[in-house]
PDB file of N, CA and C in Angstrom:
ATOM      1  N   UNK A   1     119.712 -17.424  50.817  1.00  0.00           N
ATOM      2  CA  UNK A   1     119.315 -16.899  49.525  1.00  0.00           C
ATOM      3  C   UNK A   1     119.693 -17.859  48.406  1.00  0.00           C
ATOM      4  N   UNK A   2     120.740 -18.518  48.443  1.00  0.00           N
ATOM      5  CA  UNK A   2     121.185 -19.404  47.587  1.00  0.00           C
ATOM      6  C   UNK A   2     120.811 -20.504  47.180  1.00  0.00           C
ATOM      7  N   UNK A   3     120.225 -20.891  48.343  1.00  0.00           N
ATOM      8  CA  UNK A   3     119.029 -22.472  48.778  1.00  0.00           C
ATOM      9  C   UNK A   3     117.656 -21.803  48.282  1.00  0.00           C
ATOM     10  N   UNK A   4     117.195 -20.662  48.330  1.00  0.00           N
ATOM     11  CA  UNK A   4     115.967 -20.713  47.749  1.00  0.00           C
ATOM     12  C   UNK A   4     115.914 -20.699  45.796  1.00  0.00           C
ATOM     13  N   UNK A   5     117.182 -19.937  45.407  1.00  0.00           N
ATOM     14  CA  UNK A   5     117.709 -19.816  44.254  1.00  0.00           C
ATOM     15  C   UNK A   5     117.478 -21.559  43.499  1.00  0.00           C
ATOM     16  N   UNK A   6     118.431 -22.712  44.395  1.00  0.00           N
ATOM     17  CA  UNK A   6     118.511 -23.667  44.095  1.00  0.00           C
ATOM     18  C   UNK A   6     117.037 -24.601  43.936  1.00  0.00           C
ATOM     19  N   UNK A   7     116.236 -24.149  45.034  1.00  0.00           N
ATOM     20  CA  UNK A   7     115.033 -24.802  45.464  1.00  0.00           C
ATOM     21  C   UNK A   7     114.283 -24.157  44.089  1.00  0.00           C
ATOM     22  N   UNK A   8     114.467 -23.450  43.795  1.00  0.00           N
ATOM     23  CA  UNK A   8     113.452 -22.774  42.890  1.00  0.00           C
ATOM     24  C   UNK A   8     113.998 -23.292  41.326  1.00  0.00           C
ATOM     25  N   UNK A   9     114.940 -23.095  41.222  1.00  0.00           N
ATOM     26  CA  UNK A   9     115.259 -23.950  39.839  1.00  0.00           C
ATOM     27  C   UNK A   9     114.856 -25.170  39.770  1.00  0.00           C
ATOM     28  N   UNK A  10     115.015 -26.187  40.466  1.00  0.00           N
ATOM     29  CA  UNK A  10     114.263 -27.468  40.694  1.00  0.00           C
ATOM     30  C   UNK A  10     112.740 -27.833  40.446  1.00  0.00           C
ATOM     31  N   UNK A  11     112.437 -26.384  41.206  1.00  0.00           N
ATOM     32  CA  UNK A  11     110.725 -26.421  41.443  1.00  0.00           C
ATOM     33  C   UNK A  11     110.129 -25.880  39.648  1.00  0.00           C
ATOM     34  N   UNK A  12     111.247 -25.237  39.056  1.00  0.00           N
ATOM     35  CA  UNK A  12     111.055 -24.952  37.492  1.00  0.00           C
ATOM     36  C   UNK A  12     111.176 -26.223  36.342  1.00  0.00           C
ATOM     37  N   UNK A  13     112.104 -27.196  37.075  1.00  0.00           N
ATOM     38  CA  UNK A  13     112.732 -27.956  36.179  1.00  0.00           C
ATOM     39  C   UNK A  13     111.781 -29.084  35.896  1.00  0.00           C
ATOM     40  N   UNK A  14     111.217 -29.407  37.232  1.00  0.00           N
ATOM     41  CA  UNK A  14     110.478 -30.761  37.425  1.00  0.00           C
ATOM     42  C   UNK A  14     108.981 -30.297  37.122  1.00  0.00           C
ATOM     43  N   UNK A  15     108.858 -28.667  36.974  1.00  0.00           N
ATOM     44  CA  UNK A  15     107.461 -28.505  36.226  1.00  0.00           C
ATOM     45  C   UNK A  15     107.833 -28.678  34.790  1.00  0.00           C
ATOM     46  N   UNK A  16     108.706 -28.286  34.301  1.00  0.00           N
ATOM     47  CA  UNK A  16     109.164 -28.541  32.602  1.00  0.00           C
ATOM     48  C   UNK A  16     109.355 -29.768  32.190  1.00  0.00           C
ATOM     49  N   UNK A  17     109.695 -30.484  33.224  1.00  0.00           N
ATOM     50  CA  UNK A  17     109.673 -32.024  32.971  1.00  0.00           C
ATOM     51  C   UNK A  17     108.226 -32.785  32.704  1.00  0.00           C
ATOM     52  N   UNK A  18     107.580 -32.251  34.109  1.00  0.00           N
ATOM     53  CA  UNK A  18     106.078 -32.708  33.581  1.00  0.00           C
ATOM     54  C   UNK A  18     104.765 -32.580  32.665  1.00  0.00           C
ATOM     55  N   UNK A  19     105.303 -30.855  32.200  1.00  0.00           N
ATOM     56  CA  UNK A  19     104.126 -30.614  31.829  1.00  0.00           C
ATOM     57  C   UNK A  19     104.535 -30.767  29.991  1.00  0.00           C
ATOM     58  N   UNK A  20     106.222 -31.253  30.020  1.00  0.00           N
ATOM     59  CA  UNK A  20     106.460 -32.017  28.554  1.00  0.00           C
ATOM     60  C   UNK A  20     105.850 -33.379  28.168  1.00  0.00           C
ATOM     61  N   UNK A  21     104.804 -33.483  26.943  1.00  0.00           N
ATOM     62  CA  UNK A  21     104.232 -34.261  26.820  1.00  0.00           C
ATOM     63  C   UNK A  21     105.166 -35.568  26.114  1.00  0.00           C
ATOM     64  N   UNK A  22     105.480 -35.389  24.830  1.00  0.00           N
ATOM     65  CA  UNK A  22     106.475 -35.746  23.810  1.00  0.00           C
ATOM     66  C   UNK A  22     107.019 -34.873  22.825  1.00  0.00           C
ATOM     67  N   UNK A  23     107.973 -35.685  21.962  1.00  0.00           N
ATOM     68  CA  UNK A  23     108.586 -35.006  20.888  1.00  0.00           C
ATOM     69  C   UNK A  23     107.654 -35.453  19.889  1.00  0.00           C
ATOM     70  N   UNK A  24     106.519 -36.129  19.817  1.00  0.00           N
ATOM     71  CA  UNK A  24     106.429 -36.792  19.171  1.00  0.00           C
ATOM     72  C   UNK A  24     105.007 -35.968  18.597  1.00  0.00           C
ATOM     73  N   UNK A  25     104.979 -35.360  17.008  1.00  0.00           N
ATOM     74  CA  UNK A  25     103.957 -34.724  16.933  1.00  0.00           C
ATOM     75  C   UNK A  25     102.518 -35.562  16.334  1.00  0.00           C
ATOM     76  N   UNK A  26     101.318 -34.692  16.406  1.00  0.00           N
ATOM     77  CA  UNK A  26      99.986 -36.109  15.754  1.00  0.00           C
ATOM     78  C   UNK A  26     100.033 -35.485  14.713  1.00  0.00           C
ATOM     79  N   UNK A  27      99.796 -36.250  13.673  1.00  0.00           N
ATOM     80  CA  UNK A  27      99.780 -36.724  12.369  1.00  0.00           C
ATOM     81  C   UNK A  27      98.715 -37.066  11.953  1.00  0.00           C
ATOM     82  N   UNK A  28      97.344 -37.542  12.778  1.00  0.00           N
ATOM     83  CA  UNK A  28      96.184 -38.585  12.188  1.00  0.00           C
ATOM     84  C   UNK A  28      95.676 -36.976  11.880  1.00  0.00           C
ATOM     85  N   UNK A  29      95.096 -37.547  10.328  1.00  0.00           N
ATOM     86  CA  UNK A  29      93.781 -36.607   9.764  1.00  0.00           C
ATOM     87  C   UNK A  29      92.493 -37.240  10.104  1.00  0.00           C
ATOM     88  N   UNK A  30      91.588 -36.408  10.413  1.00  0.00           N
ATOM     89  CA  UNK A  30      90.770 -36.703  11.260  1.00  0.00           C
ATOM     90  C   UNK A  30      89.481 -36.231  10.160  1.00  0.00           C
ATOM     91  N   UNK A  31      88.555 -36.701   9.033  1.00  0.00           N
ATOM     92  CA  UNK A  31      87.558 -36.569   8.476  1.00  0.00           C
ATOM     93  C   UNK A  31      86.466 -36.929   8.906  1.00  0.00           C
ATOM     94  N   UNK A  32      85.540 -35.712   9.356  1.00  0.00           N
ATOM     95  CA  UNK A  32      83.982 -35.974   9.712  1.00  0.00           C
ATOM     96  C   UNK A  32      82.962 -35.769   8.793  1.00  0.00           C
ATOM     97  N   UNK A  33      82.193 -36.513   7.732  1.00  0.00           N
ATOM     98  CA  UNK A  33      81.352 -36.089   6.908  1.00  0.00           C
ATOM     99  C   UNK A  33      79.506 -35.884   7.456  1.00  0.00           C
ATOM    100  N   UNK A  34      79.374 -34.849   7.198  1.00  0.00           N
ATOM    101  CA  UNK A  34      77.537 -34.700   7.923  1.00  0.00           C
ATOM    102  C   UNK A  34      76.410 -34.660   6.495  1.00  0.00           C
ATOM    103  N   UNK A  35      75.983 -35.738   6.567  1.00  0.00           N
ATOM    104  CA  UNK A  35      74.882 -35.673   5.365  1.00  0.00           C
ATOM    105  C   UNK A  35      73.871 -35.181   6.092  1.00  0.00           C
ATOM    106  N   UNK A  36      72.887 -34.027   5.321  1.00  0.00           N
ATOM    107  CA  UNK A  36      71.909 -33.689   5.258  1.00  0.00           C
ATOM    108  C   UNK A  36      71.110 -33.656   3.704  1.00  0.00           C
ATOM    109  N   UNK A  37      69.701 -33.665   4.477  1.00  0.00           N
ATOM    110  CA  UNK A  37      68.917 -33.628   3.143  1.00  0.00           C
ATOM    111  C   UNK A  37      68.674 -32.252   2.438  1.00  0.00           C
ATOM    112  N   UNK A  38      67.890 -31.888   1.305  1.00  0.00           N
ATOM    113  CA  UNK A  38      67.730 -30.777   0.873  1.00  0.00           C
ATOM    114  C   UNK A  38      67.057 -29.502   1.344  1.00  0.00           C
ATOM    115  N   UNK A  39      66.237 -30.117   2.640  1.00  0.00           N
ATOM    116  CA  UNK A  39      65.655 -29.281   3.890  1.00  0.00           C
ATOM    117  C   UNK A  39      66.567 -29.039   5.246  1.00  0.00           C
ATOM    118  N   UNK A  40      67.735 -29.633   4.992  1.00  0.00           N
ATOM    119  CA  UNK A  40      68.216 -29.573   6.148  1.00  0.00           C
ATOM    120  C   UNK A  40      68.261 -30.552   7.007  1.00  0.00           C
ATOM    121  N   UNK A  41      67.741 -31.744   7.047  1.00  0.00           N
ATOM    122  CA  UNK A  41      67.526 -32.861   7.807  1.00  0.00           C
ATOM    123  C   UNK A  41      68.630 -33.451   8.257  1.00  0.00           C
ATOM    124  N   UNK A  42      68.930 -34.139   8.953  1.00  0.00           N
ATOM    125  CA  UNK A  42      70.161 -35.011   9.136  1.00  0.00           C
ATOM    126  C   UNK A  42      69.577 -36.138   8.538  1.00  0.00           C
ATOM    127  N   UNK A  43      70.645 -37.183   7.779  1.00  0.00           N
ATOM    128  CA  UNK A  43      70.220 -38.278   7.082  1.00  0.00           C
ATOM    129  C   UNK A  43      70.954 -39.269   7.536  1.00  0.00           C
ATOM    130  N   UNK A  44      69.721 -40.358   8.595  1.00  0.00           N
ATOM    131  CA  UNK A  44      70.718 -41.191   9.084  1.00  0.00           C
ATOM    132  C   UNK A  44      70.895 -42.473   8.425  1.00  0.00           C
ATOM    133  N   UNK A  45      71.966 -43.106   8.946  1.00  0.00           N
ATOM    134  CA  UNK A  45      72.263 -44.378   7.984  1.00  0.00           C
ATOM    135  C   UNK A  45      72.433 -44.555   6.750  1.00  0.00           C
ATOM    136  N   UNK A  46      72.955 -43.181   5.927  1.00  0.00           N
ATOM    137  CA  UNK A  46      72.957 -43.065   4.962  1.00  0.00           C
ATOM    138  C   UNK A  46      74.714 -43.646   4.580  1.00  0.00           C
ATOM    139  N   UNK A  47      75.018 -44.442   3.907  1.00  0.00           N
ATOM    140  CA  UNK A  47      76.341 -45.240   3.796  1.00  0.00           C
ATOM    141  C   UNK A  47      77.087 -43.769   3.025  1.00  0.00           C
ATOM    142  N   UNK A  48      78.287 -44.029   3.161  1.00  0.00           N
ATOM    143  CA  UNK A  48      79.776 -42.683   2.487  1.00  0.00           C
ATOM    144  C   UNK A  48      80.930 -43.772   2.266  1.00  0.00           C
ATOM    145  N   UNK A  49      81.160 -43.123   1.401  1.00  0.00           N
ATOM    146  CA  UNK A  49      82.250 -43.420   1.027  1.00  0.00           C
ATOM    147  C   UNK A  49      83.506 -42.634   0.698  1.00  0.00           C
ATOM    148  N   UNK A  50      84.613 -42.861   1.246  1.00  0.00           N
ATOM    149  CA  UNK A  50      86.144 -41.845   0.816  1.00  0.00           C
ATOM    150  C   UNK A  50      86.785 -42.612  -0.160  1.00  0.00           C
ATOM    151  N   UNK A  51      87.099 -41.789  -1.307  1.00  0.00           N
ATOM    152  CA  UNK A  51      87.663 -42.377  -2.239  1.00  0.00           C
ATOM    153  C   UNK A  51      89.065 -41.650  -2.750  1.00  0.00           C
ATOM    154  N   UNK A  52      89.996 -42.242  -2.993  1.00  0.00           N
ATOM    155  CA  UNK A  52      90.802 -41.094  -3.403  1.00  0.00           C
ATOM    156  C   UNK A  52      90.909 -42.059  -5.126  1.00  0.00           C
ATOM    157  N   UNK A  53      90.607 -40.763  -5.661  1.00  0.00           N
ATOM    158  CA  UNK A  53      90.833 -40.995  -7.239  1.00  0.00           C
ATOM    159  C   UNK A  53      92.295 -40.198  -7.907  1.00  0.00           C
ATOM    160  N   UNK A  54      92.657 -41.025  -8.504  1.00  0.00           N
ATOM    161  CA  UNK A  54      93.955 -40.969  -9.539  1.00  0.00           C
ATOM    162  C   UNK A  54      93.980 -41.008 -10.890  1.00  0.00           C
ATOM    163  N   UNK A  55      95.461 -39.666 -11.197  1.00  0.00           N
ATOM    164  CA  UNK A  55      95.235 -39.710 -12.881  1.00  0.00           C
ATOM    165  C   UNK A  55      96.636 -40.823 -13.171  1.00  0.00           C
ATOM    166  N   UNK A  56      96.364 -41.818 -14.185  1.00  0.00           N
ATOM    167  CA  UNK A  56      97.388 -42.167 -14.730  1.00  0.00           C
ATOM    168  C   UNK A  56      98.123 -41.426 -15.965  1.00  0.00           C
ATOM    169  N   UNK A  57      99.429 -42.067 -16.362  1.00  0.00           N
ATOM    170  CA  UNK A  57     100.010 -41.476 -16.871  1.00  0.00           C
ATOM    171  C   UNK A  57      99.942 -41.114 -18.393  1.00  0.00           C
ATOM    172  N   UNK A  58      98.456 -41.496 -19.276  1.00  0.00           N
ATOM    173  CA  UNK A  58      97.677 -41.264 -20.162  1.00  0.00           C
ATOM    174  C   UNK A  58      96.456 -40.690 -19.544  1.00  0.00           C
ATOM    175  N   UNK A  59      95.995 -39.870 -18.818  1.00  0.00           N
ATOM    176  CA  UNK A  59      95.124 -39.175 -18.284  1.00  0.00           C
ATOM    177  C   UNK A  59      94.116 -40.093 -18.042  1.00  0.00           C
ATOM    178  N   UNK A  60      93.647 -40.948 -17.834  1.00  0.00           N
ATOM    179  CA  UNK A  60      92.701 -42.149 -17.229  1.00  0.00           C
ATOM    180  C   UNK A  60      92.772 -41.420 -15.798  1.00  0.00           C
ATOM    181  N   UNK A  61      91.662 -42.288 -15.059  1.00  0.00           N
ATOM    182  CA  UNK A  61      91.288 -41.613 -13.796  1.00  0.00           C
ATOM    183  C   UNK A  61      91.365 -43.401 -13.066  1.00  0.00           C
ATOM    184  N   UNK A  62      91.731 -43.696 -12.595  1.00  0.00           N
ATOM    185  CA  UNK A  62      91.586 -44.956 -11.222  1.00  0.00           C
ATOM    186  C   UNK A  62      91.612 -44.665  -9.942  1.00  0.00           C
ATOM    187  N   UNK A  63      90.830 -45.575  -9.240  1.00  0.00           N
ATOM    188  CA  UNK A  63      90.656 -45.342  -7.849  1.00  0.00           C
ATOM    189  C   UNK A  63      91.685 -46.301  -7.006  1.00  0.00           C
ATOM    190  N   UNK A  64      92.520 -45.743  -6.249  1.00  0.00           N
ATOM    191  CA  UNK A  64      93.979 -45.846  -4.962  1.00  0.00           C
ATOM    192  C   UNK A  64      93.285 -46.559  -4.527  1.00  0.00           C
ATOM    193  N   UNK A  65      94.154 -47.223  -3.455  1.00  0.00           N
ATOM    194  CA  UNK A  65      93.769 -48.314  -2.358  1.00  0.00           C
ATOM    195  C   UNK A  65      93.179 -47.570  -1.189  1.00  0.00           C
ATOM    196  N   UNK A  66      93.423 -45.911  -1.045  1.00  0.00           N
ATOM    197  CA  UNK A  66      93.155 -45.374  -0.254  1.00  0.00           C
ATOM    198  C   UNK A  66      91.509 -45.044   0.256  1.00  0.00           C
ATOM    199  N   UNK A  67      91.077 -45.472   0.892  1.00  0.00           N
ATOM    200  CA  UNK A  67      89.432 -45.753   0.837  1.00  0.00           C
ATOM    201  C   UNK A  67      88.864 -46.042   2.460  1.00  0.00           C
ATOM    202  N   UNK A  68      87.752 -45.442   2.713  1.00  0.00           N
ATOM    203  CA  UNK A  68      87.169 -46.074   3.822  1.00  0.00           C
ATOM    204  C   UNK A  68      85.577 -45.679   3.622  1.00  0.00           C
ATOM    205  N   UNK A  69      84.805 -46.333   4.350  1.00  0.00           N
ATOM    206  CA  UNK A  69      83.365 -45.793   4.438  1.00  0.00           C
ATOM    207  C   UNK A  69      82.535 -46.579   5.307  1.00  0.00           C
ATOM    208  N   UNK A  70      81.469 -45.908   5.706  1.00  0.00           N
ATOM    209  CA  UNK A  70      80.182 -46.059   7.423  1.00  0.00           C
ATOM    210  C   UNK A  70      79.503 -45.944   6.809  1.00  0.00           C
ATOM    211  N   UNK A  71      78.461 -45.863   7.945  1.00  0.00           N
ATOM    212  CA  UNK A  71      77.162 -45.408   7.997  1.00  0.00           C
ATOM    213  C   UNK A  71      77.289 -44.097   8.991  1.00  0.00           C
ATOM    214  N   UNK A  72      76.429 -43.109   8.815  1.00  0.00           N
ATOM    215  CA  UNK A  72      76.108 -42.009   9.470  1.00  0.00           C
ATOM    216  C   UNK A  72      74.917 -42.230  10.453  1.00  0.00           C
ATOM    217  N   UNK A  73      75.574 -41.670  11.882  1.00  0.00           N
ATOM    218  CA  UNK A  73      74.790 -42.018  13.010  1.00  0.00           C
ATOM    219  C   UNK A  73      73.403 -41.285  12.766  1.00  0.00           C
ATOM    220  N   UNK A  74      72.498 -40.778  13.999  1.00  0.00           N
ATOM    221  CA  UNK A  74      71.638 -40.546  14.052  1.00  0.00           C
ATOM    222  C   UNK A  74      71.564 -38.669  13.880  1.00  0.00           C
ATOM    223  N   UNK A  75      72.992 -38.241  13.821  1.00  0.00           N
ATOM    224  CA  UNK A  75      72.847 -36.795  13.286  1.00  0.00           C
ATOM    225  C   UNK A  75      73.438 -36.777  12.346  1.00  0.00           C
ATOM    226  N   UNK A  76      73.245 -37.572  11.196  1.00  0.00           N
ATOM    227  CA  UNK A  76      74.043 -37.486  10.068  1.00  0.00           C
ATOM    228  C   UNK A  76      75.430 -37.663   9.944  1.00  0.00           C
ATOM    229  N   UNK A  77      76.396 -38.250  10.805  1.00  0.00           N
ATOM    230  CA  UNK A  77      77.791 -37.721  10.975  1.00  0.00           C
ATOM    231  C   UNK A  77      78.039 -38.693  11.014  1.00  0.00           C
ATOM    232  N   UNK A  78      79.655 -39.044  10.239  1.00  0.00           N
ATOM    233  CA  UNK A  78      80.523 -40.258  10.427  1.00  0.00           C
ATOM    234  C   UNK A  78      81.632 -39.785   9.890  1.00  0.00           C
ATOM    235  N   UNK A  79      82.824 -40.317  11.573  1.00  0.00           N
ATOM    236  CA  UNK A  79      83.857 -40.014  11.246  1.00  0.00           C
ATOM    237  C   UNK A  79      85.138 -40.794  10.897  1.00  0.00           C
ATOM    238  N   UNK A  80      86.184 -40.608  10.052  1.00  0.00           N
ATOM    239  CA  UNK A  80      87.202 -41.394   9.697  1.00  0.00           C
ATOM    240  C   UNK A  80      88.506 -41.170  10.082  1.00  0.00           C
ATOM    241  N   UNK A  81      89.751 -41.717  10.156  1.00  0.00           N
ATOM    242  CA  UNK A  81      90.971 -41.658  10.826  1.00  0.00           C
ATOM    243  C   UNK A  81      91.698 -42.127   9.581  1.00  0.00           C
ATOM    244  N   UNK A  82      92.956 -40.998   8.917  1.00  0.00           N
ATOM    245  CA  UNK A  82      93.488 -41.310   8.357  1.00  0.00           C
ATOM    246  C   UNK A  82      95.138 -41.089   9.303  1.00  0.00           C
ATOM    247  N   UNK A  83      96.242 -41.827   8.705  1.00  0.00           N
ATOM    248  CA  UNK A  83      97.300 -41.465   9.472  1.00  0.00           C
ATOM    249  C   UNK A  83      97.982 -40.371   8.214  1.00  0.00           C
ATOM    250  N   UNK A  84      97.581 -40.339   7.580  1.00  0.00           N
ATOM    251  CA  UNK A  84      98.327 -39.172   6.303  1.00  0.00           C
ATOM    252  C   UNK A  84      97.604 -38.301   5.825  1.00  0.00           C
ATOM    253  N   UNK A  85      97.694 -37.031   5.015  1.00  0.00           N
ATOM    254  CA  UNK A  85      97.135 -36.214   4.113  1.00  0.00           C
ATOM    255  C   UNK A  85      96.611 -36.796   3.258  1.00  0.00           C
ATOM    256  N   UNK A  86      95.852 -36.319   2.621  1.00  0.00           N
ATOM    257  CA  UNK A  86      94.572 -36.604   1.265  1.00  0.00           C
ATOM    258  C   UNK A  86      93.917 -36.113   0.736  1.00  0.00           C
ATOM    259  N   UNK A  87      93.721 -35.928  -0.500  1.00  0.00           N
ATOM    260  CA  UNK A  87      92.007 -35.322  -1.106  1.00  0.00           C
ATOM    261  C   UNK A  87      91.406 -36.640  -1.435  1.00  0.00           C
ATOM    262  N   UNK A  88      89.610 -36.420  -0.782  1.00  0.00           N
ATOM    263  CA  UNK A  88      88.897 -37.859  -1.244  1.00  0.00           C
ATOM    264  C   UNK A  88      88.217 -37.112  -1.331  1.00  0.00           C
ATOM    265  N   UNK A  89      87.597 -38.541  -3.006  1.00  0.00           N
ATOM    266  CA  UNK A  89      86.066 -38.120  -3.017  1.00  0.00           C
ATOM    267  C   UNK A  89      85.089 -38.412  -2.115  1.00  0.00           C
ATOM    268  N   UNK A  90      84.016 -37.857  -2.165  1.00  0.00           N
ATOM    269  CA  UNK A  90      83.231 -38.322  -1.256  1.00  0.00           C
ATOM    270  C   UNK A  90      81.455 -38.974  -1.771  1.00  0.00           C
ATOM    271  N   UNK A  91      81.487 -40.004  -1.371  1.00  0.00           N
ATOM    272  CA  UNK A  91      79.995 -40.468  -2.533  1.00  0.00           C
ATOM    273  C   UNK A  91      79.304 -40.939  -1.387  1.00  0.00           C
ATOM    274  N   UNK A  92      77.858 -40.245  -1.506  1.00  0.00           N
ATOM    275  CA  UNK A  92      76.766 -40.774  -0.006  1.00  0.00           C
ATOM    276  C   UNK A  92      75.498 -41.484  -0.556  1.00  0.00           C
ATOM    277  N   UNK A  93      75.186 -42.276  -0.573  1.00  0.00           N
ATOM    278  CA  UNK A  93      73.721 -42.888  -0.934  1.00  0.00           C
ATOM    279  C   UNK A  93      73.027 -43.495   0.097  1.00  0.00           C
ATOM    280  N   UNK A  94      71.631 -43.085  -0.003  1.00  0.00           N
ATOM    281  CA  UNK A  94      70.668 -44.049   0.955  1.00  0.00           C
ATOM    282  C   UNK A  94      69.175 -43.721   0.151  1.00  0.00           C
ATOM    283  N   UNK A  95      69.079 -45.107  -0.345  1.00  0.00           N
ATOM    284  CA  UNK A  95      68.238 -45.723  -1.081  1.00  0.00           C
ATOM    285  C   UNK A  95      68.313 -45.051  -2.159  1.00  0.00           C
ATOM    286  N   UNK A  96      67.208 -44.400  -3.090  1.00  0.00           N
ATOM    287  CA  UNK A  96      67.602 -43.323  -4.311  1.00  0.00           C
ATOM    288  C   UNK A  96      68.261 -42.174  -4.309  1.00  0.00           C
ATOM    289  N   UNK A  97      68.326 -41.612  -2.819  1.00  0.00           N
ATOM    290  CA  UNK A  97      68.946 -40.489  -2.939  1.00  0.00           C
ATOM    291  C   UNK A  97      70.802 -40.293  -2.786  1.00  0.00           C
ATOM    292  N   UNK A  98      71.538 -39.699  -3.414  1.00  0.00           N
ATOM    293  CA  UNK A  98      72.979 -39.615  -3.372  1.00  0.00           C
ATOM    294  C   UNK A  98      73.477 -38.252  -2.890  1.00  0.00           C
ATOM    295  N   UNK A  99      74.583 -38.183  -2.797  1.00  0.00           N
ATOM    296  CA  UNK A  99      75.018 -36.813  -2.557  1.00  0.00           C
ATOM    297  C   UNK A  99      77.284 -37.061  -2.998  1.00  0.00           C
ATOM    298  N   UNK A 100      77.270 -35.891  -3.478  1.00  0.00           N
ATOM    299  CA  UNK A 100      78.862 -36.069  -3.754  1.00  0.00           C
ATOM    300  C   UNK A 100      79.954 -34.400  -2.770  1.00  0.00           C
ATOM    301  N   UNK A 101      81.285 -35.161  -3.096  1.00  0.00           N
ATOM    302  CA  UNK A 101      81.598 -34.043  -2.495  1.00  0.00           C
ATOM    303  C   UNK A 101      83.180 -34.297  -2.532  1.00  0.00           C
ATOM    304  N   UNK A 102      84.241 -33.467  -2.230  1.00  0.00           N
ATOM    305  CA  UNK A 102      85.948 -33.412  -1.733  1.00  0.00           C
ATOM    306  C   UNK A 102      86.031 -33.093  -0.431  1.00  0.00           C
ATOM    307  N   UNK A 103      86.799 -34.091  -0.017  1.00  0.00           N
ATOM    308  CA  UNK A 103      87.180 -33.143   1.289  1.00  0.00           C
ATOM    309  C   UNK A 103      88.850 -33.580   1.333  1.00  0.00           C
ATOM    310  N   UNK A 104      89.450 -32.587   2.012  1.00  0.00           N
ATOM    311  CA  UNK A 104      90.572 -32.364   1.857  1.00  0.00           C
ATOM    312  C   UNK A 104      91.229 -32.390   3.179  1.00  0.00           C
ATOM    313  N   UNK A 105      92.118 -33.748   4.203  1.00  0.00           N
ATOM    314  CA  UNK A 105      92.749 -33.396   4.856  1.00  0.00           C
ATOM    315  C   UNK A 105      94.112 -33.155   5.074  1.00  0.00           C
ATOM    316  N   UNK A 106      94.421 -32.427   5.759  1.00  0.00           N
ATOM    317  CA  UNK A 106      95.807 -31.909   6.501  1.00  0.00           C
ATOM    318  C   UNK A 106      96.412 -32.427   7.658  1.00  0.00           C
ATOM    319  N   UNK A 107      97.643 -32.678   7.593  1.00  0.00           N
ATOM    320  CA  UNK A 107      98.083 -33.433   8.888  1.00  0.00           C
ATOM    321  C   UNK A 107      97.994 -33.282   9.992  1.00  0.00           C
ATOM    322  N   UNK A 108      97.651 -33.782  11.188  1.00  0.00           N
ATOM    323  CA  UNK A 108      97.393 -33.202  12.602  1.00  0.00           C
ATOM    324  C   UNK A 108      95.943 -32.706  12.366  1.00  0.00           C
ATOM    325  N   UNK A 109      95.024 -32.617  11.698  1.00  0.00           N
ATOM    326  CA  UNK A 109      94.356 -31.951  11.731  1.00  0.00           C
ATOM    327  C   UNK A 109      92.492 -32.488  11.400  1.00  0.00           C
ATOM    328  N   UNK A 110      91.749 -31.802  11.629  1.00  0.00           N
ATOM    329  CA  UNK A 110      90.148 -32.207  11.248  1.00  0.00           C
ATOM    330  C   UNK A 110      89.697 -31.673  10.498  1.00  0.00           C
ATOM    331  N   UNK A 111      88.795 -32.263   9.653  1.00  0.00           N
ATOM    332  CA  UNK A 111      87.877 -31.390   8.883  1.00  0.00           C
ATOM    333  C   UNK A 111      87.046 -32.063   8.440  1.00  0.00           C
ATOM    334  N   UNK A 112      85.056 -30.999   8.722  1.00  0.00           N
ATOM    335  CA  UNK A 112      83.997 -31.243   8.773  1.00  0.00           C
ATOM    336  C   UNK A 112      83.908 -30.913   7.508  1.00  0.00           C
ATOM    337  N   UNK A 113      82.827 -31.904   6.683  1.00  0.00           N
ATOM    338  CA  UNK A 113      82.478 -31.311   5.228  1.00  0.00           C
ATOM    339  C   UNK A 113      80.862 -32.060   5.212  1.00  0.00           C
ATOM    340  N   UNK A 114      80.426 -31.020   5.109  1.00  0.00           N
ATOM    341  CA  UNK A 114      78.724 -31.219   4.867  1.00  0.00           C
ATOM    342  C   UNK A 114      78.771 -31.513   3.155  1.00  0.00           C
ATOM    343  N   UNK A 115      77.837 -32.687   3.308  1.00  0.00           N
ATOM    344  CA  UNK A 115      77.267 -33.122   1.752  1.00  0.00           C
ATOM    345  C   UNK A 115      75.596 -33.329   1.829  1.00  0.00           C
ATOM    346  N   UNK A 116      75.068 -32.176   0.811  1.00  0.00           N
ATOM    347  CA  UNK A 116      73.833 -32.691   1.266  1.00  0.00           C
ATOM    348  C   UNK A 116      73.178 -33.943  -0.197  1.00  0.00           C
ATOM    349  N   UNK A 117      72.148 -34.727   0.863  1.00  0.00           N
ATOM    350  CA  UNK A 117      71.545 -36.216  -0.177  1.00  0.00           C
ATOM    351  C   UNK A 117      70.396 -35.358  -1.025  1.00  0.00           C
ATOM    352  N   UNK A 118      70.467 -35.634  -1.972  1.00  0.00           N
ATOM    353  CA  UNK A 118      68.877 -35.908  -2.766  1.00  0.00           C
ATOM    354  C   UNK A 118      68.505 -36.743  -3.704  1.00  0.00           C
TER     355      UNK A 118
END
């Protein structure tokens, strides 16, 4: 009885061992922007941009170093990898048409934000 007691704590320990991944938690914010048109279309190749805009300390507005931007594949979608939190703007153009928008990420976490072009 004592040996199965023992056998069985083991057989608990070395599952707790394995099925521990790390201490180590994710952090990347994960931003997917989907342009569509005013019908609904997906708009491909339409360039985006993430911007994070700033107030200075006389209320002026400047734009951070914080920035990235694609092109949107063939369903409208392009996604970005930040390692921190953020609010960015979001600015989409392809050819005359634009589209604007915020998206807001959280750590560990994703978020889809539809902007539609016109």
């Amino acid at each position: 009885m004592k040996l199965k007691t023992i056998l069985s704590a083991f057989v608990l320990l070395g599952f707790a061992l394995m099925t521990n991944n790390s201490c180590e938690k994710k952090t990347d914010c994960v931003a997917s922007v989907i342009c569509k048109d005013a019908a609904g279309v997906p708009v491909r190749k339409a360039q985006v941009e993430l911007l994070a805009l700033c107030k200075d300390k006389d209320g002026g507005t400047f734009t951070a170093n914080l920035r990235a931007s694609g092109l949107t594949d063939d369903n409208g979608k392009v996604t970005f990898t930040f390692k921190l939190p953020a609010i960015y703007d979001i600015k989409v153009s392809k050819g005359n048409l634009t589209g604007v928008g915020i998206i807001k990420l959280e750590e560990g976490k994703g978020v889809d934000k539809a902007v539609t072009v016109q």
